[in-house]
PDB file of N, CA and C in Angstrom:
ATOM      1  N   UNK A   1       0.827  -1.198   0.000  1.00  0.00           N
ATOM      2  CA  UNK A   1       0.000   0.000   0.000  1.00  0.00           C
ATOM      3  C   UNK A   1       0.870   1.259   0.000  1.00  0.00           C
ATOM      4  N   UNK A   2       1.809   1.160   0.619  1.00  0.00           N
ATOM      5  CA  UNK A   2       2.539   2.483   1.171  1.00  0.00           C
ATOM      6  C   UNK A   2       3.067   2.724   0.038  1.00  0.00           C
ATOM      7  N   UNK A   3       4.035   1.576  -0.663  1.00  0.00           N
ATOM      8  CA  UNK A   3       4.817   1.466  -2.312  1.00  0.00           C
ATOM      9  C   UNK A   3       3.589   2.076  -3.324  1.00  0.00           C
ATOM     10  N   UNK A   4       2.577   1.738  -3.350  1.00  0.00           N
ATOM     11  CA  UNK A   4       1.731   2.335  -4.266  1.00  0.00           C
ATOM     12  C   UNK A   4       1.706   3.496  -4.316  1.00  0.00           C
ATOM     13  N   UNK A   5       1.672   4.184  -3.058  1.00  0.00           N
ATOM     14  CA  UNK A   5       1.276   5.822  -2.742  1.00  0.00           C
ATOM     15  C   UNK A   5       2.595   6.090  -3.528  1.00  0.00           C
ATOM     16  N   UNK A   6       3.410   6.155  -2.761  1.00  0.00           N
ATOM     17  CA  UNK A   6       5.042   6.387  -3.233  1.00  0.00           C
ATOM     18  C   UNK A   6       4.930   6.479  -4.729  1.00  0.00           C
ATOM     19  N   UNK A   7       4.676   5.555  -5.283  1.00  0.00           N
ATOM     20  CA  UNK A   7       4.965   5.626  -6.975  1.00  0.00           C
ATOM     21  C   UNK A   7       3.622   6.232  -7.374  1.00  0.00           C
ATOM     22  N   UNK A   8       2.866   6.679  -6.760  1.00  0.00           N
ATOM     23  CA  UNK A   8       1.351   7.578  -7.292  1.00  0.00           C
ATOM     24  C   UNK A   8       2.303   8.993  -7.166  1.00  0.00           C
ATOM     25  N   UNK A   9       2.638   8.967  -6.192  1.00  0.00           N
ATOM     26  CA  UNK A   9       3.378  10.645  -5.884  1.00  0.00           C
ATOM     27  C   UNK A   9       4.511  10.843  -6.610  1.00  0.00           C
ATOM     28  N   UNK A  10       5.287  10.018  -7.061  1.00  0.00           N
ATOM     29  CA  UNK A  10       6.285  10.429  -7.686  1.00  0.00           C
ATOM     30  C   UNK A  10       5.968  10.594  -9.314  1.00  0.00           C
ATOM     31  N   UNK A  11       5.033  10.183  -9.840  1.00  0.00           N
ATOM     32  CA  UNK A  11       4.111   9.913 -10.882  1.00  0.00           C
ATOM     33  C   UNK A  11       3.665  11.158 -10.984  1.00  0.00           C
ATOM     34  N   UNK A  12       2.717  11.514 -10.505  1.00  0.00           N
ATOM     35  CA  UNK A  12       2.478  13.116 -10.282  1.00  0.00           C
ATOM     36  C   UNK A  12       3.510  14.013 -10.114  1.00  0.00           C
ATOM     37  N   UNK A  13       4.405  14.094  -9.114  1.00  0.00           N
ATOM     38  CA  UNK A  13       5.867  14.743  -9.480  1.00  0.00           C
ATOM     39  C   UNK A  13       6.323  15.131 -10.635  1.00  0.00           C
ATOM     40  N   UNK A  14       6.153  14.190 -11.307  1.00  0.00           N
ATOM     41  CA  UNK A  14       7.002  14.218 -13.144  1.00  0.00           C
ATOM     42  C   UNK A  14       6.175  14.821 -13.785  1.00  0.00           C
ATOM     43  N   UNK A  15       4.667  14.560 -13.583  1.00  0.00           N
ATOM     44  CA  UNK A  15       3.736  14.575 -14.703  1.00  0.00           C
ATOM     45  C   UNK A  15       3.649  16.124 -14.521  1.00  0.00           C
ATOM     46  N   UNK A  16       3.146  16.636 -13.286  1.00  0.00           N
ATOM     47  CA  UNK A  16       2.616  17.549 -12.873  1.00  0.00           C
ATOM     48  C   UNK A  16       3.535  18.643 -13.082  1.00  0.00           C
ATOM     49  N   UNK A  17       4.998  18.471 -12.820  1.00  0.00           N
ATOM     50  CA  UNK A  17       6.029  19.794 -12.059  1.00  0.00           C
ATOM     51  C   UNK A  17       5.731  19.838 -10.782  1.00  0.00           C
ATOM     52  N   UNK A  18       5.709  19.030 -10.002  1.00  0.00           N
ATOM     53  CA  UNK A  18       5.828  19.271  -8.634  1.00  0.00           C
ATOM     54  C   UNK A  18       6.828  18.557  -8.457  1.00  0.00           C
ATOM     55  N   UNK A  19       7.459  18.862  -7.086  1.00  0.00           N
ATOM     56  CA  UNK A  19       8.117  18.214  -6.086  1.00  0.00           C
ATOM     57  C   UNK A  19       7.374  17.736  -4.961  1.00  0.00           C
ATOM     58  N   UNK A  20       7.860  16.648  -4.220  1.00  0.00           N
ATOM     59  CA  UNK A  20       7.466  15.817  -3.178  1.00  0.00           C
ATOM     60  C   UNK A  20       6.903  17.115  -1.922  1.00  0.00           C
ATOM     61  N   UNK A  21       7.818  18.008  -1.949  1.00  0.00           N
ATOM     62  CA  UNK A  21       8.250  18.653  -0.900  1.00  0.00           C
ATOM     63  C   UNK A  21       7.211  20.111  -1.224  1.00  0.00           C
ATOM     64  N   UNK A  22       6.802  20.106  -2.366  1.00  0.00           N
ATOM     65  CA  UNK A  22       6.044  21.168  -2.933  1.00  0.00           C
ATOM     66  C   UNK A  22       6.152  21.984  -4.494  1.00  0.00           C
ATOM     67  N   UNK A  23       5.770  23.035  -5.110  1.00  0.00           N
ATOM     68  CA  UNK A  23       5.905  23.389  -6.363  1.00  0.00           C
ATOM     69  C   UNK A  23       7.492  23.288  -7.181  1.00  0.00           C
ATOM     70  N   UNK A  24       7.625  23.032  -7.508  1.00  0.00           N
ATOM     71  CA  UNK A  24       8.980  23.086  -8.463  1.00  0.00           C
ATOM     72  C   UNK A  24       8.930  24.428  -9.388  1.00  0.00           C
ATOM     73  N   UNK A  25      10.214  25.091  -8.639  1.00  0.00           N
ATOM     74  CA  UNK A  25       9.904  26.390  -9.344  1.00  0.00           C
ATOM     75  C   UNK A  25      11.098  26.555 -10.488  1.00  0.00           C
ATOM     76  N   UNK A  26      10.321  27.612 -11.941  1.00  0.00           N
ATOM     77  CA  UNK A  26      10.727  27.108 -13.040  1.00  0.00           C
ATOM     78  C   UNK A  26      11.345  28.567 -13.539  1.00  0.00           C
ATOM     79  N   UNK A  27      12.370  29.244 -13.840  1.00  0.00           N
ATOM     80  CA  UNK A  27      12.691  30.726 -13.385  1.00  0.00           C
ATOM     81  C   UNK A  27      12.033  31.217 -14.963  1.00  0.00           C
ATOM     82  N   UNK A  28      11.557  32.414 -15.186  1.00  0.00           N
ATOM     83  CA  UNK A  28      10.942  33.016 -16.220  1.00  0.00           C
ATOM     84  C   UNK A  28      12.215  32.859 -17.497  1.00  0.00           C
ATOM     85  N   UNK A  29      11.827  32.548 -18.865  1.00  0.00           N
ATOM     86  CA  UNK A  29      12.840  32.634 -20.098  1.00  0.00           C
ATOM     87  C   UNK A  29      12.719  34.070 -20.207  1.00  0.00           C
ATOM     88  N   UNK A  30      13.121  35.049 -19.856  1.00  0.00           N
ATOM     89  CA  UNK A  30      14.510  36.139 -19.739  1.00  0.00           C
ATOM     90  C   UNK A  30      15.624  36.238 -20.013  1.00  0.00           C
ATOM     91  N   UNK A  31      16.238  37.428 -21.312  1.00  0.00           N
ATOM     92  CA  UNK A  31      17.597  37.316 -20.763  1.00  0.00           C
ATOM     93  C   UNK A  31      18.291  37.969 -19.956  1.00  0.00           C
ATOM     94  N   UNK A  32      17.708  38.924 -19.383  1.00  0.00           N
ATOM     95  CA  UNK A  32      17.546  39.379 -18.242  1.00  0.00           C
ATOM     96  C   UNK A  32      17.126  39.038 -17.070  1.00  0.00           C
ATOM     97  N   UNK A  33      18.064  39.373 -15.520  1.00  0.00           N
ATOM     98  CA  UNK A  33      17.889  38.915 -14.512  1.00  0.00           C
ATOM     99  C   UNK A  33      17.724  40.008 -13.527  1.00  0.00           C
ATOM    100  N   UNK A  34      16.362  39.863 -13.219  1.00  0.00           N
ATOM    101  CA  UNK A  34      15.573  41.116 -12.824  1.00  0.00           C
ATOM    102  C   UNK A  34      15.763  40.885 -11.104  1.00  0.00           C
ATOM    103  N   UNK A  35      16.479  41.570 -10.475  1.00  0.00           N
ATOM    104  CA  UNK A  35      16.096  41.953  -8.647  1.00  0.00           C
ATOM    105  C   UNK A  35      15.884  42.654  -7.900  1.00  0.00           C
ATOM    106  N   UNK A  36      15.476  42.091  -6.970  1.00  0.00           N
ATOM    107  CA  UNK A  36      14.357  43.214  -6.314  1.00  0.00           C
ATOM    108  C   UNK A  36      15.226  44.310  -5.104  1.00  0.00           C
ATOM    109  N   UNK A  37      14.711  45.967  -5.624  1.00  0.00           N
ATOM    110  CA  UNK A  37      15.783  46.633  -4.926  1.00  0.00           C
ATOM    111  C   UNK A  37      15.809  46.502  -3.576  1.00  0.00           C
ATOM    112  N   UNK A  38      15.085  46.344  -2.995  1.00  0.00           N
ATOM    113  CA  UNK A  38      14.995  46.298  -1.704  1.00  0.00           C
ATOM    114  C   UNK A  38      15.776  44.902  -0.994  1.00  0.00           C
ATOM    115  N   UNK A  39      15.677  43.643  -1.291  1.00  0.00           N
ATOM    116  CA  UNK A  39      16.165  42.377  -0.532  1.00  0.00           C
ATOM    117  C   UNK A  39      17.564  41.657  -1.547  1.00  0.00           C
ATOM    118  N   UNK A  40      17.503  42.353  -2.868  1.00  0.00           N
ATOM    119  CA  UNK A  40      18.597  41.574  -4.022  1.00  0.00           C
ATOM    120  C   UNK A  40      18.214  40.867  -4.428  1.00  0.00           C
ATOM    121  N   UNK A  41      16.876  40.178  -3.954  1.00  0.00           N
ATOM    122  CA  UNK A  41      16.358  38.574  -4.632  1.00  0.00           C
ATOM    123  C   UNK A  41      16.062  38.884  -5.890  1.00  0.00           C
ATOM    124  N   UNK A  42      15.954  37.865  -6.538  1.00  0.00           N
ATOM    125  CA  UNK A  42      15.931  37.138  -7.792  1.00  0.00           C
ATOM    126  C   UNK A  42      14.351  37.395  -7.511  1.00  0.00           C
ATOM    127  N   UNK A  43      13.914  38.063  -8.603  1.00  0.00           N
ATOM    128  CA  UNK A  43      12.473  38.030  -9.088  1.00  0.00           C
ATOM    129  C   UNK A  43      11.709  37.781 -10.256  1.00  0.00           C
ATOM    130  N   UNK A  44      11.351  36.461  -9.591  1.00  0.00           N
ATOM    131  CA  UNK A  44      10.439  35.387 -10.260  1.00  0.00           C
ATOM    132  C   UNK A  44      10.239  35.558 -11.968  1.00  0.00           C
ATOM    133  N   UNK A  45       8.861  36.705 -11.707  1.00  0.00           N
ATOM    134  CA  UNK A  45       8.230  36.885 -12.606  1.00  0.00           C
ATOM    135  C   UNK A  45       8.154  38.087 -12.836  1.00  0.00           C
ATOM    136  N   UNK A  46       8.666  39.023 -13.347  1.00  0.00           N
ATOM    137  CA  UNK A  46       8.334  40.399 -13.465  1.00  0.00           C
ATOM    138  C   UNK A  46       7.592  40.735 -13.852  1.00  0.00           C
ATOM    139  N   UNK A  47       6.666  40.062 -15.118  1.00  0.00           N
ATOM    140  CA  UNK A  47       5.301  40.339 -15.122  1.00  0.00           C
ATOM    141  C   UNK A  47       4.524  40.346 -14.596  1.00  0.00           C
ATOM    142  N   UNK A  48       4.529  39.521 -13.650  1.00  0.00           N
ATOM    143  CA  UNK A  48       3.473  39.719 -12.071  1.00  0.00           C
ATOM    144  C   UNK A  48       3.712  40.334 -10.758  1.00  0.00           C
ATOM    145  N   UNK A  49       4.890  40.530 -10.867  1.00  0.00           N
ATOM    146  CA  UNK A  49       5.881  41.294  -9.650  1.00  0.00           C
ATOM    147  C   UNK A  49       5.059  42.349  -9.243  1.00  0.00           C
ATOM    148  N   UNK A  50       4.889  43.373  -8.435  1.00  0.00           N
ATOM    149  CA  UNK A  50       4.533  44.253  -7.788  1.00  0.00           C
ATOM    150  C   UNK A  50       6.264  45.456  -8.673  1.00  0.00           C
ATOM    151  N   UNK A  51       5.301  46.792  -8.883  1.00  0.00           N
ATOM    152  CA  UNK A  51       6.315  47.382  -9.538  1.00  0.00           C
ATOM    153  C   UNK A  51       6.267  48.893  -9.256  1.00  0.00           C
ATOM    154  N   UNK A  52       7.517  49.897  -8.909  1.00  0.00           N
ATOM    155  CA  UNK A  52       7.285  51.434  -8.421  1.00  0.00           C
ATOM    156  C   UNK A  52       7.715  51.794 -10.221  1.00  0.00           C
ATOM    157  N   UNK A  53       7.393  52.801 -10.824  1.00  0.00           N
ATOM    158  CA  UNK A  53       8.410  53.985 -11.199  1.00  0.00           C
ATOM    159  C   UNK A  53       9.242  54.946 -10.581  1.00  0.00           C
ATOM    160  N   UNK A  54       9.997  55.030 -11.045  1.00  0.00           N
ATOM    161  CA  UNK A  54      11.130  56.077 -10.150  1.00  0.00           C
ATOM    162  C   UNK A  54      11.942  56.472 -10.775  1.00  0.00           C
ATOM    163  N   UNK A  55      12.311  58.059 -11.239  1.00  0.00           N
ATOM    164  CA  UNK A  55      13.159  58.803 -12.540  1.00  0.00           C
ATOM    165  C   UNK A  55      13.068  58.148 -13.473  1.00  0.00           C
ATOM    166  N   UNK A  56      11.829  57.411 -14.294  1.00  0.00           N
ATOM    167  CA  UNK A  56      11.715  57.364 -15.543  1.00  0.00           C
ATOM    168  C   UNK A  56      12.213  55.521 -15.632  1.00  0.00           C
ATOM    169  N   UNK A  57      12.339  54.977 -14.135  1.00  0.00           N
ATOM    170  CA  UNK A  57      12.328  53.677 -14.903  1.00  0.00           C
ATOM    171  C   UNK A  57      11.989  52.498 -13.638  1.00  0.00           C
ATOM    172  N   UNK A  58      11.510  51.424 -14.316  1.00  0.00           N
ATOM    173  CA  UNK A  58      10.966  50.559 -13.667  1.00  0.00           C
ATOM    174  C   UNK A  58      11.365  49.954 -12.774  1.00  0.00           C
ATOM    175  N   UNK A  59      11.132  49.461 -11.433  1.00  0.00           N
ATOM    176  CA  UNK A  59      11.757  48.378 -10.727  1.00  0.00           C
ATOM    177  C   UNK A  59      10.766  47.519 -10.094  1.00  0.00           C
ATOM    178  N   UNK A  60      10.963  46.160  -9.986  1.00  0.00           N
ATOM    179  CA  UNK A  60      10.325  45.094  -9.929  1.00  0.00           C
ATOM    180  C   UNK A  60      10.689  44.539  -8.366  1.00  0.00           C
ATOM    181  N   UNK A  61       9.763  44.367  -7.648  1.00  0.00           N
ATOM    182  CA  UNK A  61       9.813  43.731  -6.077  1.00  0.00           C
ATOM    183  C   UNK A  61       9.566  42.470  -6.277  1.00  0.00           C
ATOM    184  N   UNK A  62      10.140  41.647  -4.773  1.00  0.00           N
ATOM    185  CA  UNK A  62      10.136  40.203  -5.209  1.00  0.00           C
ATOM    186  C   UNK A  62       8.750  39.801  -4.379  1.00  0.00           C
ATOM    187  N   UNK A  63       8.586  40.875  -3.342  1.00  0.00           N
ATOM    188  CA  UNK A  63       6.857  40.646  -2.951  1.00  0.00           C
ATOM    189  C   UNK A  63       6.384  41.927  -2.518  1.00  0.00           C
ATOM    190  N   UNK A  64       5.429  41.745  -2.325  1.00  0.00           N
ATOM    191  CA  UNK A  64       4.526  42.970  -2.113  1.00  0.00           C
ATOM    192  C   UNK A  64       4.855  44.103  -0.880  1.00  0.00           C
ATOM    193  N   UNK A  65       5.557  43.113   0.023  1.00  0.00           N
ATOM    194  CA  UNK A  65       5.833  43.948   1.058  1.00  0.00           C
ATOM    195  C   UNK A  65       7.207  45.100   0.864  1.00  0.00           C
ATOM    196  N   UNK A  66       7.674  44.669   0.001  1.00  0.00           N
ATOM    197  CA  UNK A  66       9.149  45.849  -0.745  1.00  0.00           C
ATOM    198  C   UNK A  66       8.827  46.689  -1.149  1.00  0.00           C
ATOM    199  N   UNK A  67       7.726  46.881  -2.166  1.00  0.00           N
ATOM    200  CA  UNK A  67       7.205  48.142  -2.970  1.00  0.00           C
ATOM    201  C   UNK A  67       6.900  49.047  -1.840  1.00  0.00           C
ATOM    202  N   UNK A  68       6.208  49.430  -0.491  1.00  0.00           N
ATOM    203  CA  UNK A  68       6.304  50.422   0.181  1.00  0.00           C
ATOM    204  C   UNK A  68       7.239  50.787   0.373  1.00  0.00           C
ATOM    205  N   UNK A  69       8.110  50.043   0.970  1.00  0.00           N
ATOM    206  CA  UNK A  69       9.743  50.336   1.470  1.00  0.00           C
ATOM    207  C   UNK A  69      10.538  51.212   0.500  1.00  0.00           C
ATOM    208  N   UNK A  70      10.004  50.572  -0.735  1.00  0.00           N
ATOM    209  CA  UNK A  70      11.205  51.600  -1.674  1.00  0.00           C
ATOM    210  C   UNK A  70      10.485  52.549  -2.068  1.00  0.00           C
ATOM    211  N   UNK A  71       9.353  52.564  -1.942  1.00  0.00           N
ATOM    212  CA  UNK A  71       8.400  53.659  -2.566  1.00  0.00           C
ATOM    213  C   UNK A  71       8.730  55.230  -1.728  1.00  0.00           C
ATOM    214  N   UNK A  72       8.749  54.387  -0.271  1.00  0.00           N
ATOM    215  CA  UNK A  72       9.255  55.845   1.151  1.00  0.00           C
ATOM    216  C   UNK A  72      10.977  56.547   0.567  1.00  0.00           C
ATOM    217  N   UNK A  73      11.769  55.171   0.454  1.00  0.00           N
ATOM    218  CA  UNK A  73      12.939  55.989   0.301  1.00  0.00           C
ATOM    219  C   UNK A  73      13.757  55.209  -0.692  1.00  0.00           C
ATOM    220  N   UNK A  74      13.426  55.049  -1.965  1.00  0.00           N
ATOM    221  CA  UNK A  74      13.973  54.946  -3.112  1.00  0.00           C
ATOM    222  C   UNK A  74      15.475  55.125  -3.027  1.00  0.00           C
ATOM    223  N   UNK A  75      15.866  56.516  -3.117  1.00  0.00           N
ATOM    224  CA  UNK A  75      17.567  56.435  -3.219  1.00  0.00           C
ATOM    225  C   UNK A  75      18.305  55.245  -2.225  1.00  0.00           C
ATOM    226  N   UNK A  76      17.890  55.332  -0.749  1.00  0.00           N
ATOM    227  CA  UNK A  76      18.354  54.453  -0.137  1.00  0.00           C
ATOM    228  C   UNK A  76      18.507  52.483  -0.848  1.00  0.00           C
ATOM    229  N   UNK A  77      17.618  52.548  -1.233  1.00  0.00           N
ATOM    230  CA  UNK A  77      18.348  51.377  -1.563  1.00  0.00           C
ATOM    231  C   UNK A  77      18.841  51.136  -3.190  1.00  0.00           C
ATOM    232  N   UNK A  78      18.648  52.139  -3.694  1.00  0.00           N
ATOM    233  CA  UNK A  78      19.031  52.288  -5.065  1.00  0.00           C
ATOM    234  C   UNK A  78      20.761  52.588  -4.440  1.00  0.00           C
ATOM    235  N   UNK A  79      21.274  53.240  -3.851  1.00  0.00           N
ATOM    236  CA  UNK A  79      22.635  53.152  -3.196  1.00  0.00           C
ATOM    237  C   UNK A  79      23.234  51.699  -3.043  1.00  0.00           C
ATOM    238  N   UNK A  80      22.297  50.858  -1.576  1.00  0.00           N
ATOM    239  CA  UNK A  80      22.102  49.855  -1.304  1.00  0.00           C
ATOM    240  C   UNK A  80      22.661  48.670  -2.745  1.00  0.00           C
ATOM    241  N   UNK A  81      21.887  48.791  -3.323  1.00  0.00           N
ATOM    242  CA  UNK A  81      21.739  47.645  -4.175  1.00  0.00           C
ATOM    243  C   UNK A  81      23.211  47.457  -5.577  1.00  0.00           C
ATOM    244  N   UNK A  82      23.852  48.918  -5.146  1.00  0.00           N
ATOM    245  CA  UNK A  82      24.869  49.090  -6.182  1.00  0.00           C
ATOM    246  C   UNK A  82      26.377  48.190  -6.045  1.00  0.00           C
TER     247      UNK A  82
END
């Protein structure tokens, strides 16, 4: 019984894009590698990203909670991130 589950889940694993452990994440075809000013992370999806303008150009957060942060004080981590 237990062997069955096992090879049902790993079955789904392959089929699906998952991992055992949870989603299997798949990084956007970019040739560009977009991060987020506030933490440096690697962000995902920039099309779905949460995003400020600032002097005429875009920046992409890796979650929602960054875009305030840089929104208050922009230069600071535009310094930061250099």
């Amino acid at each position: 019984m237990l062997k069955k589950l096992f090879i049902m889940l790993a079955m789904v694993s392959v089929i699906g894009g998952f991992s055992v452990t949870g989603f299997a994440e798949t990084p956007p075809e970019s040739k560009e590698v977009v991060t987020c000013p506030v933490t440096g992370e690697r962000v995902a999806d920039p099309s779905k990203a949460p995003k400020s303008e600032y002097k005429g150009k875009t920046y992409y957060f890796c979650c929602p909670a960054c875009k305030p942060k840089f929104d208050a004080e922009p230069e600071k981590y535009l310094k930061k991130s250099k």
